[in-house]
C-alpha atoms as a PDB file:
ATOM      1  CA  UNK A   1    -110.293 -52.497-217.904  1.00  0.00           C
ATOM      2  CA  UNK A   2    -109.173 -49.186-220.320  1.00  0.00           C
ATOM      3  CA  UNK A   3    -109.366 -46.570-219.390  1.00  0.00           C
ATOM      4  CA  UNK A   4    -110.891 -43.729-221.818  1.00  0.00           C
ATOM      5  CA  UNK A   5    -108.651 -41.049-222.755  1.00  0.00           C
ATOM      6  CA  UNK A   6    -111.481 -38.432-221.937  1.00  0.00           C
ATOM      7  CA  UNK A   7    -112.347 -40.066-218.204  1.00  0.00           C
ATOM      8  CA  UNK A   8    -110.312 -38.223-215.721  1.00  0.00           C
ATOM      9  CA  UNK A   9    -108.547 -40.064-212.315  1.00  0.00           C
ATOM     10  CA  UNK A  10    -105.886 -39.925-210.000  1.00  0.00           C
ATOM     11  CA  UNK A  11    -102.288 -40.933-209.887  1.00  0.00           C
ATOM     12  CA  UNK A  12     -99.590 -41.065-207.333  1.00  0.00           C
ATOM     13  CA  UNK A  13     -96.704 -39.473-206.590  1.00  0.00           C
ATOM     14  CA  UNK A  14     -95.391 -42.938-206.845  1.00  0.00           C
ATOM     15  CA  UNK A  15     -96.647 -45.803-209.495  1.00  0.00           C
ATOM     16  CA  UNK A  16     -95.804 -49.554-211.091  1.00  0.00           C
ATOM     17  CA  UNK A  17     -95.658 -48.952-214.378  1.00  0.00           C
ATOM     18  CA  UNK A  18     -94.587 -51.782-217.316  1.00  0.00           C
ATOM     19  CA  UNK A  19     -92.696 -51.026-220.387  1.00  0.00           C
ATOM     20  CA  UNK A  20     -93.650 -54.498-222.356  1.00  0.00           C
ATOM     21  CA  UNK A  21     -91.992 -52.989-225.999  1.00  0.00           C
ATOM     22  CA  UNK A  22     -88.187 -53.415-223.575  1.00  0.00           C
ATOM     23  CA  UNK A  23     -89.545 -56.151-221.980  1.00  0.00           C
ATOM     24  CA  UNK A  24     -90.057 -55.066-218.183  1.00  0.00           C
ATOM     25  CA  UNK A  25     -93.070 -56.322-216.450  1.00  0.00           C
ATOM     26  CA  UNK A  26     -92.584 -54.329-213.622  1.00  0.00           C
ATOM     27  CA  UNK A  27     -90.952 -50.946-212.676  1.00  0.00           C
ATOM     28  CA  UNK A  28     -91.377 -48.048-209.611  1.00  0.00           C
ATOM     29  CA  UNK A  29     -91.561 -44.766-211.289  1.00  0.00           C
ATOM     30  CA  UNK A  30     -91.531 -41.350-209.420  1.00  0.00           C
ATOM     31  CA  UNK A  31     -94.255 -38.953-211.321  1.00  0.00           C
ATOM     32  CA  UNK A  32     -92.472 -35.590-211.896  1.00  0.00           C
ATOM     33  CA  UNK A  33     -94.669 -33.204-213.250  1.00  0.00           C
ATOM     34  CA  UNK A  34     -91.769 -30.815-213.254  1.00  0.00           C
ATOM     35  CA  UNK A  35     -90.107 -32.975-216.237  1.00  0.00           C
ATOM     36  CA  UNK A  36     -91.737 -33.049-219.698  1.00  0.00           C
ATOM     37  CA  UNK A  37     -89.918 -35.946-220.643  1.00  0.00           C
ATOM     38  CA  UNK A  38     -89.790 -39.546-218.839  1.00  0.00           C
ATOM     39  CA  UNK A  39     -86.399 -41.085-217.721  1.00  0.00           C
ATOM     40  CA  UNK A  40     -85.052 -44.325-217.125  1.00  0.00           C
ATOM     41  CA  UNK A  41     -81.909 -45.804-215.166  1.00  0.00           C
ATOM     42  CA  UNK A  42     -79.426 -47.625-217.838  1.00  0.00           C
ATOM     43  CA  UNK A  43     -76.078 -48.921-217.836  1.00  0.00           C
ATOM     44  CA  UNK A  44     -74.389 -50.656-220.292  1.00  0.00           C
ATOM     45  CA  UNK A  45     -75.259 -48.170-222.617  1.00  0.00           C
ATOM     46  CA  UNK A  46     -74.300 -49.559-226.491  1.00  0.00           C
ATOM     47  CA  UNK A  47     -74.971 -48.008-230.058  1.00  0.00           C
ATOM     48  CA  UNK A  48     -75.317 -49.560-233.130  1.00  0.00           C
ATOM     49  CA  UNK A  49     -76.509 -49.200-236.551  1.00  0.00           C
ATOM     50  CA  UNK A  50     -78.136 -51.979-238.423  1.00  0.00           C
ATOM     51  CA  UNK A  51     -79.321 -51.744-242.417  1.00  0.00           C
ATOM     52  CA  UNK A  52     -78.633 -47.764-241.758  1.00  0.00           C
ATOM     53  CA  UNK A  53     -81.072 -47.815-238.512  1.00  0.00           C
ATOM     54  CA  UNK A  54     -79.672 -46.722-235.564  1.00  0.00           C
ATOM     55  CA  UNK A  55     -80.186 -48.806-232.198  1.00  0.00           C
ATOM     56  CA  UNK A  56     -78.932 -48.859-228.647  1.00  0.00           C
ATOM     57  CA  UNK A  57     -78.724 -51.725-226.469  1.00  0.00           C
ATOM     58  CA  UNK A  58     -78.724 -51.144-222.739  1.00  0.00           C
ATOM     59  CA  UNK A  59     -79.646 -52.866-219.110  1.00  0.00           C
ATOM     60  CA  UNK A  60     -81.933 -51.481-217.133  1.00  0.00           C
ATOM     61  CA  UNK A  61     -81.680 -52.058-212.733  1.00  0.00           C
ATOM     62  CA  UNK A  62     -85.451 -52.824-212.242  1.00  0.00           C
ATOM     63  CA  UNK A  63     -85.552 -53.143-208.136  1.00  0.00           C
ATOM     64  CA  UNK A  64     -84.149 -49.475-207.005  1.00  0.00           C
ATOM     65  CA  UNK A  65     -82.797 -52.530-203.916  1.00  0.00           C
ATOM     66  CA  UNK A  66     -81.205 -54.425-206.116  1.00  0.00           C
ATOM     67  CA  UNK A  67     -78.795 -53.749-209.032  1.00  0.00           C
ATOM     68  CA  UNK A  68     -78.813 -57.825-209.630  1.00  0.00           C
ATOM     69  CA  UNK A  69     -82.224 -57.004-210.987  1.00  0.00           C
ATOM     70  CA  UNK A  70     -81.726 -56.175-214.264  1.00  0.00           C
ATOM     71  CA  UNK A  71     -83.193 -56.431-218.094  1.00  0.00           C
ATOM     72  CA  UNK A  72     -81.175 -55.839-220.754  1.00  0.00           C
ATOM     73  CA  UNK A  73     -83.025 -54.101-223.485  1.00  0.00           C
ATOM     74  CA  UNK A  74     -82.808 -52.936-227.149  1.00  0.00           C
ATOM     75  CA  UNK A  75     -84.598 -50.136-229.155  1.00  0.00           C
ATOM     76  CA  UNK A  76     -84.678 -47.997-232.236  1.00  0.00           C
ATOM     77  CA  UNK A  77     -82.340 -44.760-231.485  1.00  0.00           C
ATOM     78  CA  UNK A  78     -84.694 -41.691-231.819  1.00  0.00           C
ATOM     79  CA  UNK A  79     -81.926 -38.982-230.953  1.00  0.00           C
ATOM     80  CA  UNK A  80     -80.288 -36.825-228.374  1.00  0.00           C
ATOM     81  CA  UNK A  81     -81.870 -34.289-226.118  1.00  0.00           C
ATOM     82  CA  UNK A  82     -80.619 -32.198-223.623  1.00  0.00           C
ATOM     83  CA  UNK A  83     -81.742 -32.447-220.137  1.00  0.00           C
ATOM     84  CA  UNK A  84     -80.888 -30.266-216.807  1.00  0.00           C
ATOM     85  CA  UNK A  85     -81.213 -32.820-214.166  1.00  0.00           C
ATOM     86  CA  UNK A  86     -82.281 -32.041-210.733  1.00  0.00           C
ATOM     87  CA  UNK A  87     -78.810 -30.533-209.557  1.00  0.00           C
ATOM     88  CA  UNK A  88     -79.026 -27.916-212.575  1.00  0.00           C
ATOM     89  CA  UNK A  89     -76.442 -29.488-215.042  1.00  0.00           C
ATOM     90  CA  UNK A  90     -77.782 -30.005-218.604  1.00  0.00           C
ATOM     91  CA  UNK A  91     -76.178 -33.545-220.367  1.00  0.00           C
ATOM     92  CA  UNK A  92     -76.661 -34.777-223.508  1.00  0.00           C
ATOM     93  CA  UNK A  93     -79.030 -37.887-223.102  1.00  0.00           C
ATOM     94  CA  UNK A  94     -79.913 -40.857-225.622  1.00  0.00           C
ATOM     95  CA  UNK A  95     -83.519 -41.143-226.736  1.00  0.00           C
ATOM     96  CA  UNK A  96     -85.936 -43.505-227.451  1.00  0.00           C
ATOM     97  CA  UNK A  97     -89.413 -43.891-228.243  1.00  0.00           C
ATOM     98  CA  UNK A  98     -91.364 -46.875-226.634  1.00  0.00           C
ATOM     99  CA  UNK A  99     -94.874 -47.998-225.411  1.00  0.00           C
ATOM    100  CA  UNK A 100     -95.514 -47.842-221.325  1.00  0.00           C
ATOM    101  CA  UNK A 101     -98.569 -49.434-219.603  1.00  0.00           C
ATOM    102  CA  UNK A 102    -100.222 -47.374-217.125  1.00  0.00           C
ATOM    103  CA  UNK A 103    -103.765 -47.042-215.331  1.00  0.00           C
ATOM    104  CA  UNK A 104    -105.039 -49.288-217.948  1.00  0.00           C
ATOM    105  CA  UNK A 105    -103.555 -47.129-220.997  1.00  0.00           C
ATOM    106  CA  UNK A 106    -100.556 -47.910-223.479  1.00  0.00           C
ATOM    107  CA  UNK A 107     -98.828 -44.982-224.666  1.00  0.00           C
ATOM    108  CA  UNK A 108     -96.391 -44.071-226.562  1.00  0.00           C
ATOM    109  CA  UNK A 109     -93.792 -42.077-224.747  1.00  0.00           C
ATOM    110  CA  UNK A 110     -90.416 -40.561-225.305  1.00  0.00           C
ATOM    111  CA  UNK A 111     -87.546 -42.105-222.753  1.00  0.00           C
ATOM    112  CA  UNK A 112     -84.329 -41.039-221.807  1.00  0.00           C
ATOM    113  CA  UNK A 113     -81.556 -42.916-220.845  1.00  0.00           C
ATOM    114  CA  UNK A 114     -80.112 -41.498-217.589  1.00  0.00           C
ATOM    115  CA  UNK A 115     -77.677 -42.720-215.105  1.00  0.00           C
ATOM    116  CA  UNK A 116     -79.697 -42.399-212.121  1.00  0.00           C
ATOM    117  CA  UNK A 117     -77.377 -44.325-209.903  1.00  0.00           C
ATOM    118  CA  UNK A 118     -77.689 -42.144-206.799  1.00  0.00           C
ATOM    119  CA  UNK A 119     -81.365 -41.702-207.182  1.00  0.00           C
ATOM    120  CA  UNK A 120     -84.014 -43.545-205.252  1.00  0.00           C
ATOM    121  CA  UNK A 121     -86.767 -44.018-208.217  1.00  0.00           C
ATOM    122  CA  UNK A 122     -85.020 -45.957-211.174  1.00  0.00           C
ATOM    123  CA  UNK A 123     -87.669 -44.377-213.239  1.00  0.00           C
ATOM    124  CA  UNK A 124     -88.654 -40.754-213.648  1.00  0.00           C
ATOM    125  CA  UNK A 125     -92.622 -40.392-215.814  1.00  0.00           C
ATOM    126  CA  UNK A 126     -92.472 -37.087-216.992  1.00  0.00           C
ATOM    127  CA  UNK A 127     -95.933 -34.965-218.026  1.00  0.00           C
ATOM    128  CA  UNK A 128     -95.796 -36.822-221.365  1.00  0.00           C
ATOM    129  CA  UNK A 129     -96.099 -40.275-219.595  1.00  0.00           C
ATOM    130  CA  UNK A 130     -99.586 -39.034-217.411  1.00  0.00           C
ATOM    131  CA  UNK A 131    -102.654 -40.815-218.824  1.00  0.00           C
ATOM    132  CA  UNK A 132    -104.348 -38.033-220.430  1.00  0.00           C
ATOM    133  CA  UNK A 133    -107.153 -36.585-217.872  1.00  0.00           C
ATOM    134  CA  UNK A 134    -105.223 -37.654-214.591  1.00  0.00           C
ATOM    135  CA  UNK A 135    -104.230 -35.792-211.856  1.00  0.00           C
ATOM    136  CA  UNK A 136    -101.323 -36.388-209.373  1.00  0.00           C
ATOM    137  CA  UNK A 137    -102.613 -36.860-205.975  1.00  0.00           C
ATOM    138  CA  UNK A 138     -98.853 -36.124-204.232  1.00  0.00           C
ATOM    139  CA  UNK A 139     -99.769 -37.401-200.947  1.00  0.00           C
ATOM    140  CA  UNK A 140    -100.840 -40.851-202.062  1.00  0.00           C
ATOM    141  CA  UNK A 141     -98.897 -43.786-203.697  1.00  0.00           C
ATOM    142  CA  UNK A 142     -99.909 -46.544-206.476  1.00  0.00           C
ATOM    143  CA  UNK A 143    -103.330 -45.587-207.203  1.00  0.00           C
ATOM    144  CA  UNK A 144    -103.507 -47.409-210.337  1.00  0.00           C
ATOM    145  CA  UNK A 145    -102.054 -50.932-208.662  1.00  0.00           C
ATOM    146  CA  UNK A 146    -100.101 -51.898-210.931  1.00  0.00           C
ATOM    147  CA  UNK A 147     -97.444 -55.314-210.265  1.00  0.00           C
ATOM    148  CA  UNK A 148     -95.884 -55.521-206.903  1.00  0.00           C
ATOM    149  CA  UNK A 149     -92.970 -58.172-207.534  1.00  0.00           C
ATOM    150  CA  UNK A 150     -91.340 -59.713-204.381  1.00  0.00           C
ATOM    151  CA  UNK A 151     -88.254 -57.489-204.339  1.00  0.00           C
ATOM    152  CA  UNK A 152     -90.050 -54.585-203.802  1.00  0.00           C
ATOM    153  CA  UNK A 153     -92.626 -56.227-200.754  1.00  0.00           C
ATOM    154  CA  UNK A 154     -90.594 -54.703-197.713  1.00  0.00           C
ATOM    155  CA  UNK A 155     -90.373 -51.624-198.793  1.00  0.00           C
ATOM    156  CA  UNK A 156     -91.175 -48.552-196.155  1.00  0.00           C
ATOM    157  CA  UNK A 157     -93.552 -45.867-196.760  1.00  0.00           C
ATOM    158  CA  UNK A 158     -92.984 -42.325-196.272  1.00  0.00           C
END
C-alpha cells in the first residue's frame, strides 16, 4: 500500500528502512529529528571519476551485531557537507543522493557517509528522510514494519 504524501501517521524512534538504489533490503535506522540530513555507516570509503562523473564506492555494515554483514555499494558523488556529530566536532562528510523506502513511500534523500563505528544505529534518518505528514512517536519502535532479517531477531528492547 502507498502511502499519500498528504495522509499523516506515526513513526518510531526506531524503523527498517531499505535503500534498493545501493542495494540494501534491509537496514535499522535511528530517527533523529535533531539532524536535517540522514547518515549512514561506511567503510571502505573509495572515489572515482568516470567520463568526468564523480563516484564513490563504499561497504556498508548492515546488522549493527555484525560487521560480517555487509553490502558494498556505489553511487554518483553529490559533494561534501559539513556535519557536527553528536560529540560537537564538525567533519567534512561525502554525499550522496539516493532513493530510501519507508512507510510505503520512496524518496529521494540526501546521505552521508559517516563512520559510525561506535554507534549503536548503523543508520541515522534525518528530518529530510520522514515521510512527509508523519510524526515520531519516541516511545514506540517500527511502526511502519518494515523487514526483520534473522540477524536482527534477538535483539532486546529498551
Amino acid at each position: 500500500q502507498v502511502m499519500s504524501k498528504t495522509r499523516s501517521g506515526e513513526i518510531g524512534w526506531r524503523e527498517y528502512l531499505a535503500l534498493p538504489e545501493l542495494g540494501i533490503d534491509s537496514i535499522k535506522a535511528k530517527v533523529d529529528t535533531g539532524a536535517l540530513t540522514s547518515a549512514i555507516h561506511a567503510t571502505e570509503i573509495q572515489f572515482s571519476t568516470v567520463d568526468g562523473k564523480s563516484w564513490v564506492d563504499f561497504t556498508v555494515p548492515t546488522s549493527q551485531f555484525s560487521d560480517a554483514l555487509t553490502v558494498r555499494c556505489r553511487a554518483p558523488l553529490v559533494g561534501y557537507r559539513k556535519v557536527r556529530n553528536s560529540g560537537g566536532v564538525q567533519d567534512e562528510r561525502a554525499v550522496i543522493e539516493t532513493k530510501v523506502s519507508i512507510g510505503g513511500q520512496l524518496r529521494t534523500i540526501e546521505l552521508t557517509l559517516a563512520s559510525r563505528t561506535n554507534m549503536r544505529f548503523r543508520m541515522l534518518l534525518g528530518r529530510s528522510g520522514i515521510p512527509d505528514g508523519y510524526y515520531v512517536i519516541p516511545g514506540k519502535s517500527y511502526l511502519l514494519g518494515g523487514f526483520k532479517g534473522s540477524h536482527e531477531f534477538g535483539e532486546e528492547e529498551e
